[in-house]
Protein backbone atom coordinates (compact mmCIF):
# COMPACT_ATOMS: atom_id res chain seq x y z
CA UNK A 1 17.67 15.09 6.71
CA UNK A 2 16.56 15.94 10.11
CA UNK A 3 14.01 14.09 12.02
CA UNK A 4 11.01 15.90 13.68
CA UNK A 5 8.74 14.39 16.67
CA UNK A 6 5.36 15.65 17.47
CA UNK A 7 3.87 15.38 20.90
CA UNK A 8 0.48 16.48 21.04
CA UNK A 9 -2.41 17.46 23.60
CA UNK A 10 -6.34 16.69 23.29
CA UNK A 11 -8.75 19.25 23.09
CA UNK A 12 -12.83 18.35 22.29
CA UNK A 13 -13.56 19.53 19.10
CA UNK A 14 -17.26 20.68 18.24
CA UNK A 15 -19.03 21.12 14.85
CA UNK A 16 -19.58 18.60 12.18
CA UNK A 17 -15.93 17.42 12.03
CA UNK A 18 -15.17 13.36 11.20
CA UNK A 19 -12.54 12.59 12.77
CA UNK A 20 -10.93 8.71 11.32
CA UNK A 21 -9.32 7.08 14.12
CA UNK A 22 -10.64 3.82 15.16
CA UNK A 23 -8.75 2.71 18.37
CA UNK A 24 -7.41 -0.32 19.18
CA UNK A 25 -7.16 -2.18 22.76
CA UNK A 26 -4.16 -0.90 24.58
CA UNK A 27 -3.26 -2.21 27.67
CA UNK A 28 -3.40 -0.59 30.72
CA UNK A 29 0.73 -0.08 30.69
CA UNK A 30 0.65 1.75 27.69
CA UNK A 31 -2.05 3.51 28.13
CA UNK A 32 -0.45 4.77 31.24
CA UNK A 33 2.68 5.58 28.91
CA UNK A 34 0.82 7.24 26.18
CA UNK A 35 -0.70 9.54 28.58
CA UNK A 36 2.69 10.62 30.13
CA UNK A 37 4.29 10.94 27.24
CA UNK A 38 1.48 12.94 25.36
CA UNK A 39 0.28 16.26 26.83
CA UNK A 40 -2.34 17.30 29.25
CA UNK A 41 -5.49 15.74 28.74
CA UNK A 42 -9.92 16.96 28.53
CA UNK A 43 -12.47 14.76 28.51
CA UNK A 44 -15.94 17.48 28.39
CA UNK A 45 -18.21 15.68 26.28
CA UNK A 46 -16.37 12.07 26.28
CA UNK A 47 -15.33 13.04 22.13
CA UNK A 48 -11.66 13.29 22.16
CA UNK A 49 -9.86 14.41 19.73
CA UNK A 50 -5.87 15.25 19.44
CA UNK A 51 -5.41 18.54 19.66
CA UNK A 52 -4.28 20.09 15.77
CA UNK A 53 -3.56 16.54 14.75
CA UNK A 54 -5.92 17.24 11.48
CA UNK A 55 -4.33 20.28 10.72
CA UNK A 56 -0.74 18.35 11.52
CA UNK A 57 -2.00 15.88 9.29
CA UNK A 58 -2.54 17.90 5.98
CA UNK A 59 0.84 19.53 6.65
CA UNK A 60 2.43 16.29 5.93
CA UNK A 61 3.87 15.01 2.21
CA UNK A 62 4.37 11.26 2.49
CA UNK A 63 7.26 9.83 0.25
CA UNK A 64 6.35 6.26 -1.43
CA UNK A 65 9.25 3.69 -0.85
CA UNK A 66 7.71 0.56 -1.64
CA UNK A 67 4.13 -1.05 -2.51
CA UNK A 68 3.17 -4.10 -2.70
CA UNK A 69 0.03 -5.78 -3.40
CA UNK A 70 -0.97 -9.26 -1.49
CA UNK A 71 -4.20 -11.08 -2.70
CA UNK A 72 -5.64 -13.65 -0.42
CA UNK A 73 -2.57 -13.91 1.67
CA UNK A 74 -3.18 -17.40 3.84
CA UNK A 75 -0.29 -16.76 6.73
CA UNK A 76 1.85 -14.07 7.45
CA UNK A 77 5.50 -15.49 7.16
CA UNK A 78 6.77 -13.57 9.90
CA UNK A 79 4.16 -12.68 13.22
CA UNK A 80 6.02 -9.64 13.63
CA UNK A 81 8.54 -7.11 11.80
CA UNK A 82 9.76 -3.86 11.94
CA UNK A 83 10.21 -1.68 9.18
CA UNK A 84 13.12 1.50 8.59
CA UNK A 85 9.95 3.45 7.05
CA UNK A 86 6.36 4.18 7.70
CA UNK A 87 4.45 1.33 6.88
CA UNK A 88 0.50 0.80 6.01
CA UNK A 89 -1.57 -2.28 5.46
CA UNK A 90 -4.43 -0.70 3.60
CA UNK A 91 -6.88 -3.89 3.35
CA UNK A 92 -9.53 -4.46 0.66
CA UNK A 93 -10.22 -8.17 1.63
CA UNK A 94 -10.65 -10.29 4.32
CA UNK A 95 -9.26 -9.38 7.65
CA UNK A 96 -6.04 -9.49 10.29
CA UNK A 97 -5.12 -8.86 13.64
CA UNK A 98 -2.53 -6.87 14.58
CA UNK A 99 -0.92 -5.68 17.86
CA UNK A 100 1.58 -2.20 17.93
CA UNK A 101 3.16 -0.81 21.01
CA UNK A 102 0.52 -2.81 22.98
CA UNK A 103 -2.26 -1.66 21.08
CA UNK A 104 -3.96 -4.45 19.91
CA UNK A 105 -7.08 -4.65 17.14
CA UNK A 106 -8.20 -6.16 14.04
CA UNK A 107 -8.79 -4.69 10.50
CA UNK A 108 -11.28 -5.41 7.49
CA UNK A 109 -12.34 -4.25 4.17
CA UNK A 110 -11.33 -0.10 3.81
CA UNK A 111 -9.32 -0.09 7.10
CA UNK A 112 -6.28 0.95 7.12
CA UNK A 113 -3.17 0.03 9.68
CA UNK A 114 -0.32 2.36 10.16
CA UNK A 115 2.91 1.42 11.99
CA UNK A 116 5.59 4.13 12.81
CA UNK A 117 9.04 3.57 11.96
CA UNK A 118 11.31 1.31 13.70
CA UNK A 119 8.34 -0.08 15.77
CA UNK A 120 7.41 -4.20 15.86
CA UNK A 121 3.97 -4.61 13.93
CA UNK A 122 2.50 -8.01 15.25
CA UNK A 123 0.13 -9.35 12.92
CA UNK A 124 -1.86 -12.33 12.45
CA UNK A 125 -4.46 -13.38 9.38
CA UNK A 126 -7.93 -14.25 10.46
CA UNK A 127 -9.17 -14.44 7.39
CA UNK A 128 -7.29 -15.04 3.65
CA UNK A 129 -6.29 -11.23 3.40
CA UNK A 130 -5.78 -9.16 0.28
CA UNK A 131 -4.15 -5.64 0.99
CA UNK A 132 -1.75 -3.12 -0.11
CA UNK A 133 1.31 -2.96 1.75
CA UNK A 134 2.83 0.55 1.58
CA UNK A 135 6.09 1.52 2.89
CA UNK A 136 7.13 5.26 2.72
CA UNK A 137 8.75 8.73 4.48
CA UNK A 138 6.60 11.85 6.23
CA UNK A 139 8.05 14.73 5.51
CA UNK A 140 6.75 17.81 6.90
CA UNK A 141 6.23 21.48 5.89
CA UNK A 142 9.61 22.58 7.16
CA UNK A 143 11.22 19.46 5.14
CA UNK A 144 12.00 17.63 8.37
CA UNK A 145 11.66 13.41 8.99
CA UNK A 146 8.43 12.90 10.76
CA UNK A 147 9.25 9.87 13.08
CA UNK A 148 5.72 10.34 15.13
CA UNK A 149 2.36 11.71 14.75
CA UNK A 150 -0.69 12.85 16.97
CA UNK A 151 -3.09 11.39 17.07
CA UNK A 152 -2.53 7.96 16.36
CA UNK A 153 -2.92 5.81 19.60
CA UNK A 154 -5.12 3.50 18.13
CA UNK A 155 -2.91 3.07 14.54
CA UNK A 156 -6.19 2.04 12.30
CA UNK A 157 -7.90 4.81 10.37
CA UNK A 158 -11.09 4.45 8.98
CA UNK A 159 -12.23 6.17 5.42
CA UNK A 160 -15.49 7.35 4.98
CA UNK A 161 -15.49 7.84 1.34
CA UNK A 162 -14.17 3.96 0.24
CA UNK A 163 -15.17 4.53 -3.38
CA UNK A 164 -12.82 6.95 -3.78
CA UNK A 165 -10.10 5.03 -1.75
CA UNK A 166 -10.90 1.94 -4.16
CA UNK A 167 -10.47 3.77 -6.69
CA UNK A 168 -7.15 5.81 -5.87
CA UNK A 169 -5.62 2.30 -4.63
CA UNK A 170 -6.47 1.10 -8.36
CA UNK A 171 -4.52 4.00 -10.16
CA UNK A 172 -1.96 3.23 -7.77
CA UNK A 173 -1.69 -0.78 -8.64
CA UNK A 174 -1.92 0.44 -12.59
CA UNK A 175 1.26 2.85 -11.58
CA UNK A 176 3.53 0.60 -9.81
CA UNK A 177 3.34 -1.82 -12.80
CA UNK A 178 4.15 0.20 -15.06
CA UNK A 179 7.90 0.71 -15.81
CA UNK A 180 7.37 4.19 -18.03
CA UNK A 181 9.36 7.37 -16.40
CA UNK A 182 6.17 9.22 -14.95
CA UNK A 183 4.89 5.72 -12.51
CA UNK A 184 6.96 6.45 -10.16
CA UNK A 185 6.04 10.37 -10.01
CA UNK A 186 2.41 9.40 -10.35
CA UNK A 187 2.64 6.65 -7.49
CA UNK A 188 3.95 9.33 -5.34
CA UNK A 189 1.07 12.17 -6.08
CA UNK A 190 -1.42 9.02 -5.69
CA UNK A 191 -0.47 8.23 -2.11
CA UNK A 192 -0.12 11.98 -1.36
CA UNK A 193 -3.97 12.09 -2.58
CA UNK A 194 -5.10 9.09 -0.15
CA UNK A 195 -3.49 11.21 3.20
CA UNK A 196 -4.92 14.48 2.05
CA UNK A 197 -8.03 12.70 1.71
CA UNK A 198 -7.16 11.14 5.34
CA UNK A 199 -6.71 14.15 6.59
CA UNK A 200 -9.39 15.95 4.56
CA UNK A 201 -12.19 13.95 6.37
CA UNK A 202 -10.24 14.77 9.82
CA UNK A 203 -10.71 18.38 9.00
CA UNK A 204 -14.95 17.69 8.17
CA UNK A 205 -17.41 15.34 7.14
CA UNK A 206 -17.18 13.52 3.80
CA UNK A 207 -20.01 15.01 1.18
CA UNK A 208 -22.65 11.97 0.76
CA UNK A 209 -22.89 10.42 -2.32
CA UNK A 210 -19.49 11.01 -4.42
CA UNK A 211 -19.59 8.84 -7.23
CA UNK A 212 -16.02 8.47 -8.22
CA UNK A 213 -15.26 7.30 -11.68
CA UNK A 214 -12.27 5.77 -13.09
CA UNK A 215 -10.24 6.42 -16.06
CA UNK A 216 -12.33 5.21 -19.39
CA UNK A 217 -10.53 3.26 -21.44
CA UNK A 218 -12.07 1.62 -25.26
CA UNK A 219 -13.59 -0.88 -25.12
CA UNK A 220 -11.83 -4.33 -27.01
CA UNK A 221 -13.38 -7.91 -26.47
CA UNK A 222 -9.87 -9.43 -28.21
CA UNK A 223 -7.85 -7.48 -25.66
CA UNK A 224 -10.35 -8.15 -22.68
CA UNK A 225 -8.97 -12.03 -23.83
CA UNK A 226 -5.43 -10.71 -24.57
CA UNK A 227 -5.28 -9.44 -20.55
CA UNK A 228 -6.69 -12.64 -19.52
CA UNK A 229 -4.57 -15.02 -20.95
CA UNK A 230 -1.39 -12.94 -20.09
CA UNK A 231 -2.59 -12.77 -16.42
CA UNK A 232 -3.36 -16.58 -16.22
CA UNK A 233 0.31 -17.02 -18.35
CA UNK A 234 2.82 -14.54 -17.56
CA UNK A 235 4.98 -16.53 -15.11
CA UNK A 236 5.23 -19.22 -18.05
CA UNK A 237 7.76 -19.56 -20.41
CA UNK A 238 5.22 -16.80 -22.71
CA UNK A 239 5.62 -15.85 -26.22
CA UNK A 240 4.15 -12.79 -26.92
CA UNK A 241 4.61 -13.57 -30.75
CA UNK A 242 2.45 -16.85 -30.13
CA UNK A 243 0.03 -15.25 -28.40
CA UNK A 244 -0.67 -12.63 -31.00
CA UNK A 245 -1.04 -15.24 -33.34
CA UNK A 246 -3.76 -17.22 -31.33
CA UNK A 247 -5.59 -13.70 -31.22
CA UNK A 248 -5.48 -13.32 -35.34
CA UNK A 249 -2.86 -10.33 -34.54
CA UNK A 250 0.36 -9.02 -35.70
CA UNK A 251 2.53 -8.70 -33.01
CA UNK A 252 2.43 -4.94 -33.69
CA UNK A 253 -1.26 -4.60 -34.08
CA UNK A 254 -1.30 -6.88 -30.67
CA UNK A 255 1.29 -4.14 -28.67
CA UNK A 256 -0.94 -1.22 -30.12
CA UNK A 257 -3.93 -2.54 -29.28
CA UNK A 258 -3.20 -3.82 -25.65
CA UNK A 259 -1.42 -0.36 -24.99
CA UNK A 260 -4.10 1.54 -26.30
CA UNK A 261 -6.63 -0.41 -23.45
CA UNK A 262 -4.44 -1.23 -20.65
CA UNK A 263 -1.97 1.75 -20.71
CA UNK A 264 1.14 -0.91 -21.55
CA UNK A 265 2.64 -3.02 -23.71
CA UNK A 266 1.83 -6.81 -23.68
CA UNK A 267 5.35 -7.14 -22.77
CA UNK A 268 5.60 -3.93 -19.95
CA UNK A 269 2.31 -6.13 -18.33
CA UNK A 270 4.13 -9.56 -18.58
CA UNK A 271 6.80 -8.16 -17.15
CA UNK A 272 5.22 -6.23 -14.20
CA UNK A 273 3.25 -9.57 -13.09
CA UNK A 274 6.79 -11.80 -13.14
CA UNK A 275 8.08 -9.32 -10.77
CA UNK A 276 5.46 -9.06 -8.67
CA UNK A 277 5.41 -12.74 -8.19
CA UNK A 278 8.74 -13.08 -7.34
CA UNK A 279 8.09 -9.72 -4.94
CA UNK A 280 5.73 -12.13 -3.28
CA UNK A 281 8.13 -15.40 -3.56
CA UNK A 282 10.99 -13.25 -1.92
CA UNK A 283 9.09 -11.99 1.02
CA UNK A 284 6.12 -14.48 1.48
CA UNK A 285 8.47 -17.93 1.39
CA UNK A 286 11.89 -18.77 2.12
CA UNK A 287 12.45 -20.04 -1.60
CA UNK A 288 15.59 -20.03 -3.47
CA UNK A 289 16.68 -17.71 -5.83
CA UNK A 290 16.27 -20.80 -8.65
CA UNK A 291 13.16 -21.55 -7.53
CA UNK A 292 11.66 -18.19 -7.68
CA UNK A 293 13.02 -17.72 -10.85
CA UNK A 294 11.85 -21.25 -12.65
CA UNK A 295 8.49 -20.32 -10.60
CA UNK A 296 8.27 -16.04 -12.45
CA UNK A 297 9.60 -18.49 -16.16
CA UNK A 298 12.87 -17.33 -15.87
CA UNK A 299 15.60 -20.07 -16.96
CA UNK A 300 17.93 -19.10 -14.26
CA UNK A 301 18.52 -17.63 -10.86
CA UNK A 302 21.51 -15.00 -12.41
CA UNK A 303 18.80 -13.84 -14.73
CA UNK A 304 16.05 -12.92 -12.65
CA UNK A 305 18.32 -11.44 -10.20
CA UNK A 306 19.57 -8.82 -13.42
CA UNK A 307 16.15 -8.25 -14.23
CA UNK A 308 14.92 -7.21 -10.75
CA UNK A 309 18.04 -5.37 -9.71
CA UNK A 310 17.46 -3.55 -13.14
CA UNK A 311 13.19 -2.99 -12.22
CA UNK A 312 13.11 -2.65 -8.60
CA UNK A 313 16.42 -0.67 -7.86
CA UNK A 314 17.73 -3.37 -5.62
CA UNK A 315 19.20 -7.22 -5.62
CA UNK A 316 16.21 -10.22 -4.61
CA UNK A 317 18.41 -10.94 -1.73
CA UNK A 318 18.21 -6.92 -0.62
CA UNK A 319 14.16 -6.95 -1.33
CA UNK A 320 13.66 -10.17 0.51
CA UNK A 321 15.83 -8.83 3.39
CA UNK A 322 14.25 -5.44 3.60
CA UNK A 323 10.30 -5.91 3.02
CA UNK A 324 9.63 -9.69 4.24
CA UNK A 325 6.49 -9.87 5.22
């Protein structure tokens, strides 16, 4: 597929437009580089916007690669990293530094950090950081690679409407751990939603009080218990049968149930959380493949390594190799 570049002008827009860009501190070098690289600048009112980046923007169809949720995320292993893909550190917790192309800034709660491909993202916790790590592909309206984008000198973007990003990053967590055929499809339209809602508030102001709801599921005290106990217990050696015997449940009426609340299976969920952990174990430490697996209740090393290769499309050693954080 072929690769497009955009290089962009400024232009002052004037109206009621938002646009979400918060910059961050870029050295005088490559400032000076940015500038000759980009188009002619204006400065008439001091607001400076890129010139059709919003409209650029909502041209764009991102392709999801890879997510990943961290929660409370101590120490990055590595300070810095490139990535083959786009990458963005959407955070909903605590806070980080990071530092890209000499642009330098820090992040909190409903920021969001995006790092071209191909580029070193330094980054440094400054507080215990939970955050969605996405990885994924532009493509634009002609179908072309989009390696660059205007706009984005300062690589944080801010969200004006955070319910509704809360609430989109939530359907987005519930799609990625599911393993029915429509997740993946759904995971795609989901971060599709978040940049046309990126763009959207480029384009104008965010409407004042949306109240965005989620889905509504019934309400079930035994299953409320069910989810907690297979949260606290799902990287344990787990018995599903057990466990619907604690709860006064067949293991059918257990599998109904749960489904019927949480979307999937006792089993689906146990399953979703074991790889996640070792998602975390393969790019967050420098464990072996025995430990990760005695440490997701797996017996051996061989048989985690068939599971995930069957769930995530790729060997641990590929995973750990490709999205180590």
């Amino acid at each position: 597929m072929a690769e497009r570049r955009f290089w962009s002008g400024r232009r002052v827009l004037s109206g009621r437009g938002h646009w979400p860009f918060c910059g961050g501190a870029c050295s005088v070098v490559e400032k000076s580089r940015l500038s000759q690289a980009n188009l002619k600048q204006t400065k008439e009112t001091g607001r400076e916007v890129m010139f059709m980046a919003a409209e650029t923007w909502w041209e764009l169809a991102p392709v999801l690669e890879h997510h990943h949720y961290w929660h409370q995320k101590e120490k990055f292993l590595l300070d810095s990293d490139r990535y083959a893909h786009w990458t963005m550190f959407a955070v909903t917790g605590g806070k980080f530094e990071y530092d890209i192309l000499g642009c330098r800034g820090s992040a909190k709660l409903a920021e969001l950090v995006l790092c071209p491909p191909e580029t070193d993202f330094g980054r440094r916790v400054t507080e215990p950081l939970s955050f969605h790590f996405l990885a994924f592909s532009f493509i634009g309206a002609d179908g072309a690679k989009v390696m660059e984008l205007p706009g984005l000198d300062g690589y944080k973007l801010e969200v004006v409407d955070t319910q509704r990003l809360f609430n989109t990053f939530g359907h987005l967590r519930s799609a990625v751990m599911s393993s029915g055929p429509w997740a993946r499809p759904w995971a795609d339209h989901l971060l599709k939603d978040l940049w046309k809602q990126v763009a959207y508030e480029g384009l104008q102001s965010a409407p004042a009080g949306l109240n965005q709801g989620g889905p509504r599921f019934p309400d079930d005290p035994v299953m409320d218990l069910a989810g907690r106990i297979i949260q606290e217990e799902a990287c344990t050696p787990l018995s599903l049968g057990r466990l619907a015997e604690r709860l006064g449940l067949t293991p059918v009426q257990l599998t109904r149930r749960y489904k019927a609340v949480f979307g999937v299976s006792p089993s689906e969920h146990v399953l979703e959380l074991r790889m996640r952990h070792a998602c975390s174990l393969l790019t967050g430490t420098t464990f072996s493949l025995e430990t990760i697996a005695e440490a997701c209740g797996y017996e051996t090393g061989f048989y985690l390594s068939r599971i995930f290769t069957r769930k995530m499309g790729m060997s641990p050693s590929a995973y750990r190799k490709a999205y180590r954080i």
